[in-house]
PDB file of N, CA and C in Angstrom:
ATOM      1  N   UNK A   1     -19.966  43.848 115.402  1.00  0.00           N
ATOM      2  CA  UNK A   1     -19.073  42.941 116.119  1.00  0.00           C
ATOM      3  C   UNK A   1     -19.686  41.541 116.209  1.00  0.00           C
ATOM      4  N   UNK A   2     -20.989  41.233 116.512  1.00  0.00           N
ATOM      5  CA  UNK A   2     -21.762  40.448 116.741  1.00  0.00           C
ATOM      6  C   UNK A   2     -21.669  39.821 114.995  1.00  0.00           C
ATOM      7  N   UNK A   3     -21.914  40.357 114.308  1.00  0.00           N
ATOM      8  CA  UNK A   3     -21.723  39.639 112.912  1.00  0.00           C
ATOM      9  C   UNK A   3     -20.329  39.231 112.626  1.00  0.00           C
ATOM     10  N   UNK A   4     -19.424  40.101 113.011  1.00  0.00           N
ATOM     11  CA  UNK A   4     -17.982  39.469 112.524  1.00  0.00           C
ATOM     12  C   UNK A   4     -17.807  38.236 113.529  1.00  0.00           C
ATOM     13  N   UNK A   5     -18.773  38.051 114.295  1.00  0.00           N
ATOM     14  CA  UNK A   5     -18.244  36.662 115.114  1.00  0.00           C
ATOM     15  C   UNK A   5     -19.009  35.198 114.912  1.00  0.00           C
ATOM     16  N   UNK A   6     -20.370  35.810 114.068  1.00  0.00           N
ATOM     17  CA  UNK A   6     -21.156  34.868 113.666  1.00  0.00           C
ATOM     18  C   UNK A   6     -20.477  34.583 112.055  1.00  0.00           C
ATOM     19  N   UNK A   7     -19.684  35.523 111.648  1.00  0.00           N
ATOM     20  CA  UNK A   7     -19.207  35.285 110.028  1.00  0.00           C
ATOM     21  C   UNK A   7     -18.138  34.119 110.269  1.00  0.00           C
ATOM     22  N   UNK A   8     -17.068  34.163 111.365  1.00  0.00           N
ATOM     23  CA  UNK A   8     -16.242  33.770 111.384  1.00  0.00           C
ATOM     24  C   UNK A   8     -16.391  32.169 112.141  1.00  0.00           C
ATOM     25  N   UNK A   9     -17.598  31.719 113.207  1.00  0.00           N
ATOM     26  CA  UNK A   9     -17.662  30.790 113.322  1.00  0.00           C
ATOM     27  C   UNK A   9     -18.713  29.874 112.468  1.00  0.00           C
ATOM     28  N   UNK A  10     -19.356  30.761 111.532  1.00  0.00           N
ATOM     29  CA  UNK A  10     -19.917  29.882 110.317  1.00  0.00           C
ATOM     30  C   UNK A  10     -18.778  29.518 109.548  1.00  0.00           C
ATOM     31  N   UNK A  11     -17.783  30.324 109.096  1.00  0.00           N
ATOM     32  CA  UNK A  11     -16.395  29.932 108.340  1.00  0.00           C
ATOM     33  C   UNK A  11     -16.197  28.730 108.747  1.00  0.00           C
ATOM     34  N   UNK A  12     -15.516  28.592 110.351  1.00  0.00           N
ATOM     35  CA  UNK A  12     -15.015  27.758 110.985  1.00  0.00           C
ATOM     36  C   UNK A  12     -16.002  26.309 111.010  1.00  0.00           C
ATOM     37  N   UNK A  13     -17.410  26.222 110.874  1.00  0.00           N
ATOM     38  CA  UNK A  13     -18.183  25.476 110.856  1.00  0.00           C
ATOM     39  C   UNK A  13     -17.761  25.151 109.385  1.00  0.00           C
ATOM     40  N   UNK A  14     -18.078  25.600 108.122  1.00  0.00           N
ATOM     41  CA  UNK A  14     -17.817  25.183 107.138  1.00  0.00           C
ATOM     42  C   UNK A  14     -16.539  24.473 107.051  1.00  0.00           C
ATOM     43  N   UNK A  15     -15.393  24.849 107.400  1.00  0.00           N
ATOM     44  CA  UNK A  15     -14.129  24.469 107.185  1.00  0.00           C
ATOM     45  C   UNK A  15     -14.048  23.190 108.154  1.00  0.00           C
ATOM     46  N   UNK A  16     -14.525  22.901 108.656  1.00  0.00           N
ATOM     47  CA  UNK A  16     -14.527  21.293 109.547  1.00  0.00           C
ATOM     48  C   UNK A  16     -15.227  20.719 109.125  1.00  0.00           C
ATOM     49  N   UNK A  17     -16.019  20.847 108.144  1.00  0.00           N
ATOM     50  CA  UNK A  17     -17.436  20.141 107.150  1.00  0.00           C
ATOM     51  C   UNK A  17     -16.551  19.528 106.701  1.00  0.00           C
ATOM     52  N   UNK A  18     -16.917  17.653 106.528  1.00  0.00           N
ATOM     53  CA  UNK A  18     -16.176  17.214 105.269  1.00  0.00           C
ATOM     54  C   UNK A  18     -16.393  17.230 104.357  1.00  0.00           C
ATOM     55  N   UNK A  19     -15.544  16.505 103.361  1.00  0.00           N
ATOM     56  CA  UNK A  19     -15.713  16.176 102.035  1.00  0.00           C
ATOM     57  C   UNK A  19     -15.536  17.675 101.648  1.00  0.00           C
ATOM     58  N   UNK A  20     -14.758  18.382 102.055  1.00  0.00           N
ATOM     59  CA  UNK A  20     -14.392  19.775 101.781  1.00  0.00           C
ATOM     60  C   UNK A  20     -13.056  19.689 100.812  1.00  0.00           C
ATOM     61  N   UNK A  21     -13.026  20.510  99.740  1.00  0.00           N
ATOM     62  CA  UNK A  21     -11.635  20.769  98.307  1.00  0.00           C
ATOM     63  C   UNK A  21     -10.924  21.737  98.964  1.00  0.00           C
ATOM     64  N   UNK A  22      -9.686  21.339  98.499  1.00  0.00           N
ATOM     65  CA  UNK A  22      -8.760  22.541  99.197  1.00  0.00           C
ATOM     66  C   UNK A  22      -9.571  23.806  98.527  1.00  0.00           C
ATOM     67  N   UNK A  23      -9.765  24.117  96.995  1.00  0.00           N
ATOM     68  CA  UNK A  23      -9.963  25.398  97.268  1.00  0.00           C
ATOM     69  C   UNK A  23     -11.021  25.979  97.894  1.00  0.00           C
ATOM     70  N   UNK A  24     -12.120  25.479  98.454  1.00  0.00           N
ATOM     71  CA  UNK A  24     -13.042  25.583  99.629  1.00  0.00           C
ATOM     72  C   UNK A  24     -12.388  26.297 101.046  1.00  0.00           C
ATOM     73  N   UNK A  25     -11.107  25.090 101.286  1.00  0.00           N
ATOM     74  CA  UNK A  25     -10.601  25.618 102.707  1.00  0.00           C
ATOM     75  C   UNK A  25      -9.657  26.709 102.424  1.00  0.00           C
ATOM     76  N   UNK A  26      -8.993  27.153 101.011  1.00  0.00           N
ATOM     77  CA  UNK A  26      -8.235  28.565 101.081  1.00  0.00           C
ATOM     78  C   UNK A  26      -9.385  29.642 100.999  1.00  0.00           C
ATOM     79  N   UNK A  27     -10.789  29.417 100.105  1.00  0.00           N
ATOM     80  CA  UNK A  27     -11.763  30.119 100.155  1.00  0.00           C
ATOM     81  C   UNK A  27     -12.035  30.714 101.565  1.00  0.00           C
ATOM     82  N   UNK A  28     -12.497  30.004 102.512  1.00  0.00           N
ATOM     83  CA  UNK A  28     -12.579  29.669 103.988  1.00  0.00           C
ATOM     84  C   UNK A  28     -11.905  30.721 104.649  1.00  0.00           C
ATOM     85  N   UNK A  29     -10.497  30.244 104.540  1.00  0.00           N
ATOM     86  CA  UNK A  29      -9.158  30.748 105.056  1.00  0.00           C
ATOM     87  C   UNK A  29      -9.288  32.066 105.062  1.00  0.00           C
ATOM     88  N   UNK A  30      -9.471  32.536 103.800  1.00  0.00           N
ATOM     89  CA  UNK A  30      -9.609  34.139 103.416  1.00  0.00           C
ATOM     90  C   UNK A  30     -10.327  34.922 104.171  1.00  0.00           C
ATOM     91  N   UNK A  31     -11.315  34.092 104.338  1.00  0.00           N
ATOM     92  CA  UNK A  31     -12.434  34.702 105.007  1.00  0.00           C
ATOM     93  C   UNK A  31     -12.656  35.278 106.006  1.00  0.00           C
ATOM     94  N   UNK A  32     -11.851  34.256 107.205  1.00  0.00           N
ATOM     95  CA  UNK A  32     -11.850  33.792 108.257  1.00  0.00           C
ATOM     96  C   UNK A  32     -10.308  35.233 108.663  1.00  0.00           C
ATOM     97  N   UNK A  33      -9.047  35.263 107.624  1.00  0.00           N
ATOM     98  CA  UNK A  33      -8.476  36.554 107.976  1.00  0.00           C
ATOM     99  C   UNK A  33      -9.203  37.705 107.446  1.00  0.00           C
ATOM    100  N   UNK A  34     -10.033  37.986 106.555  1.00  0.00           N
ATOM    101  CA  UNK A  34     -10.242  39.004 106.048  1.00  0.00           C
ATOM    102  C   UNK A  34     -11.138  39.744 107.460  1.00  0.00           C
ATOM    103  N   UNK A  35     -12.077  38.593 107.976  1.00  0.00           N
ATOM    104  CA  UNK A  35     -12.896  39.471 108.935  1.00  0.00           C
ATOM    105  C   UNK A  35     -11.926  39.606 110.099  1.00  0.00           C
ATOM    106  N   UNK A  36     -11.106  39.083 110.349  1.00  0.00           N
ATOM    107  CA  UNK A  36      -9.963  39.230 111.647  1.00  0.00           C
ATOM    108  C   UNK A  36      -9.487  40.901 111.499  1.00  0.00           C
ATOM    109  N   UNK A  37      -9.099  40.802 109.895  1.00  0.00           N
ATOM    110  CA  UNK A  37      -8.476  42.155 109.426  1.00  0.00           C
ATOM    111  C   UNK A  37      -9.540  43.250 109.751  1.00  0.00           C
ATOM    112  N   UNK A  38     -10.501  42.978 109.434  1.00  0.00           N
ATOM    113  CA  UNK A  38     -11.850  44.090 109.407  1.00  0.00           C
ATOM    114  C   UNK A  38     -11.920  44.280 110.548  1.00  0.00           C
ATOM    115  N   UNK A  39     -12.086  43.399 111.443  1.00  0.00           N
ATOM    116  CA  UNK A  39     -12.273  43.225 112.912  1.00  0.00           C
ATOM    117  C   UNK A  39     -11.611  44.666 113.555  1.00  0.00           C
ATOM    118  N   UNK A  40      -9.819  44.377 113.227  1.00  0.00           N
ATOM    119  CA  UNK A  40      -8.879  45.371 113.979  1.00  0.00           C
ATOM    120  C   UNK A  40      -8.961  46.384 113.572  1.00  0.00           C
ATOM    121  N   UNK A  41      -9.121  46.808 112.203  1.00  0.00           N
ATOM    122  CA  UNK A  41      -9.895  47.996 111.531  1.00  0.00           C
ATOM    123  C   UNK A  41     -10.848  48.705 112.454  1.00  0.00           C
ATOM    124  N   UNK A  42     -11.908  48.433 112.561  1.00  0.00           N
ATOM    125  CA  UNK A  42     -12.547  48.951 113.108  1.00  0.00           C
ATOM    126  C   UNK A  42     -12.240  49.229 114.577  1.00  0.00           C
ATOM    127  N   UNK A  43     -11.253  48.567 114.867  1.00  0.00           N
ATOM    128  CA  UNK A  43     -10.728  48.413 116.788  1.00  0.00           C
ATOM    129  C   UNK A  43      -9.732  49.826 116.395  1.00  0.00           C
ATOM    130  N   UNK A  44      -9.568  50.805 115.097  1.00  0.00           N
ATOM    131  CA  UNK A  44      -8.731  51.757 115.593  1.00  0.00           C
ATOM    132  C   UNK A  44      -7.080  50.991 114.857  1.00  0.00           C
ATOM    133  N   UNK A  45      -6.942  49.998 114.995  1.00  0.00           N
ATOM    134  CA  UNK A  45      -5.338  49.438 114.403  1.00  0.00           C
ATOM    135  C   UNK A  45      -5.089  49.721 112.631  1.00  0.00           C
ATOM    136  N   UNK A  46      -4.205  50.477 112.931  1.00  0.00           N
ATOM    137  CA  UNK A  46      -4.021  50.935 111.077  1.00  0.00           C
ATOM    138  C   UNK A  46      -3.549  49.484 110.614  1.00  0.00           C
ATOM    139  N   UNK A  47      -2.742  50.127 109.419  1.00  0.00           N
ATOM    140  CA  UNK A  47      -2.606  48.663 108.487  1.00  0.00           C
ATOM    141  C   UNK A  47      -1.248  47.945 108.607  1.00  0.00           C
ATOM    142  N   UNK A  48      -0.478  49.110 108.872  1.00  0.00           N
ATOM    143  CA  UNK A  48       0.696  48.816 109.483  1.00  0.00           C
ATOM    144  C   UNK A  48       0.913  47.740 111.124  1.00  0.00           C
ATOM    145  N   UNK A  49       0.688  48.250 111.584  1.00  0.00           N
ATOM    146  CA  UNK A  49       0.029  47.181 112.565  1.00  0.00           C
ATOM    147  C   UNK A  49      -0.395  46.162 113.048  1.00  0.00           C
ATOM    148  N   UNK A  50      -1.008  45.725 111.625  1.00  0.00           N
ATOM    149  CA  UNK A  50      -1.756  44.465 111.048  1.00  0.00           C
ATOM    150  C   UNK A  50      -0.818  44.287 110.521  1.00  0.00           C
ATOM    151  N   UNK A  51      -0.083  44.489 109.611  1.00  0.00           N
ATOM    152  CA  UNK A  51       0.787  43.584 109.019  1.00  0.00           C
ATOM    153  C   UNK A  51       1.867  43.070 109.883  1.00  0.00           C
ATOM    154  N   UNK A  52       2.399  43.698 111.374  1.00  0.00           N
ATOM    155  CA  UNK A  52       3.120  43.313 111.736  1.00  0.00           C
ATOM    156  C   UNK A  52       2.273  42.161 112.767  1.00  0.00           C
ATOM    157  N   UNK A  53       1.264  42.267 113.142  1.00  0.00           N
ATOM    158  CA  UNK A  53       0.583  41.285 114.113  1.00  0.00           C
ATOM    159  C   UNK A  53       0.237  39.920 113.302  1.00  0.00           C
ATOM    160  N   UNK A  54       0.593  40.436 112.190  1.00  0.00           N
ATOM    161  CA  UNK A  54      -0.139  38.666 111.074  1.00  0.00           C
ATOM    162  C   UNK A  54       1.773  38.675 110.272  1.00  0.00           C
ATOM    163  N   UNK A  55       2.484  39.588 110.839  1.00  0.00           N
ATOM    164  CA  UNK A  55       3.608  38.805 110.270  1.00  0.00           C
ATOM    165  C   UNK A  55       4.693  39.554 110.984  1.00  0.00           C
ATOM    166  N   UNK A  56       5.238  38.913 111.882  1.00  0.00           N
ATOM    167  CA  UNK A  56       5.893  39.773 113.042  1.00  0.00           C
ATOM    168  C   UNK A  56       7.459  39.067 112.428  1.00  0.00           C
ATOM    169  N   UNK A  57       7.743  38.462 111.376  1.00  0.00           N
ATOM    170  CA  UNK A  57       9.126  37.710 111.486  1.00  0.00           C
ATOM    171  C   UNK A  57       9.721  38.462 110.108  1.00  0.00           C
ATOM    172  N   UNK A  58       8.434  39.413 109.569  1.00  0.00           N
ATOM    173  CA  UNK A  58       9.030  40.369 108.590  1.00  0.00           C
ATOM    174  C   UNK A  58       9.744  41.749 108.951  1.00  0.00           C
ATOM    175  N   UNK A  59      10.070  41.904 110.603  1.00  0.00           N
ATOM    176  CA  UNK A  59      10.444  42.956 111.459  1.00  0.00           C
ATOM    177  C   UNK A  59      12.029  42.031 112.446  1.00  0.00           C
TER     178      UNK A  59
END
């Protein structure tokens, strides 16, 4: 837990770095949901779940 929070505010540190390329900040981006995703994973939330909490306007 302690790492998914140090992964995600190094992300967030990088992504406010300037002189940053977009594909840096979609790089970033990914990142920054992928550990969100991992995060709820491990909290027990299937995938279904997740897809509706990261896209609730597809319901």
């Amino acid at each position: 837990m302690i790492g998914i929070i140090a992964v995600v505010i190094a992300a967030y540190i990088l992504l406010l770095g300037k002189n940053r390329g977009l594909f840096e900040k979609i790089v970033v981006s990914c990142m920054i949901a992928g550990s969100y995703i991992y995060f709820l994973h491990l909290q027990g939330v299937t995938p279904i779940q997740i897809i509706e909490i990261l896209f609730p306007f597809l319901y």
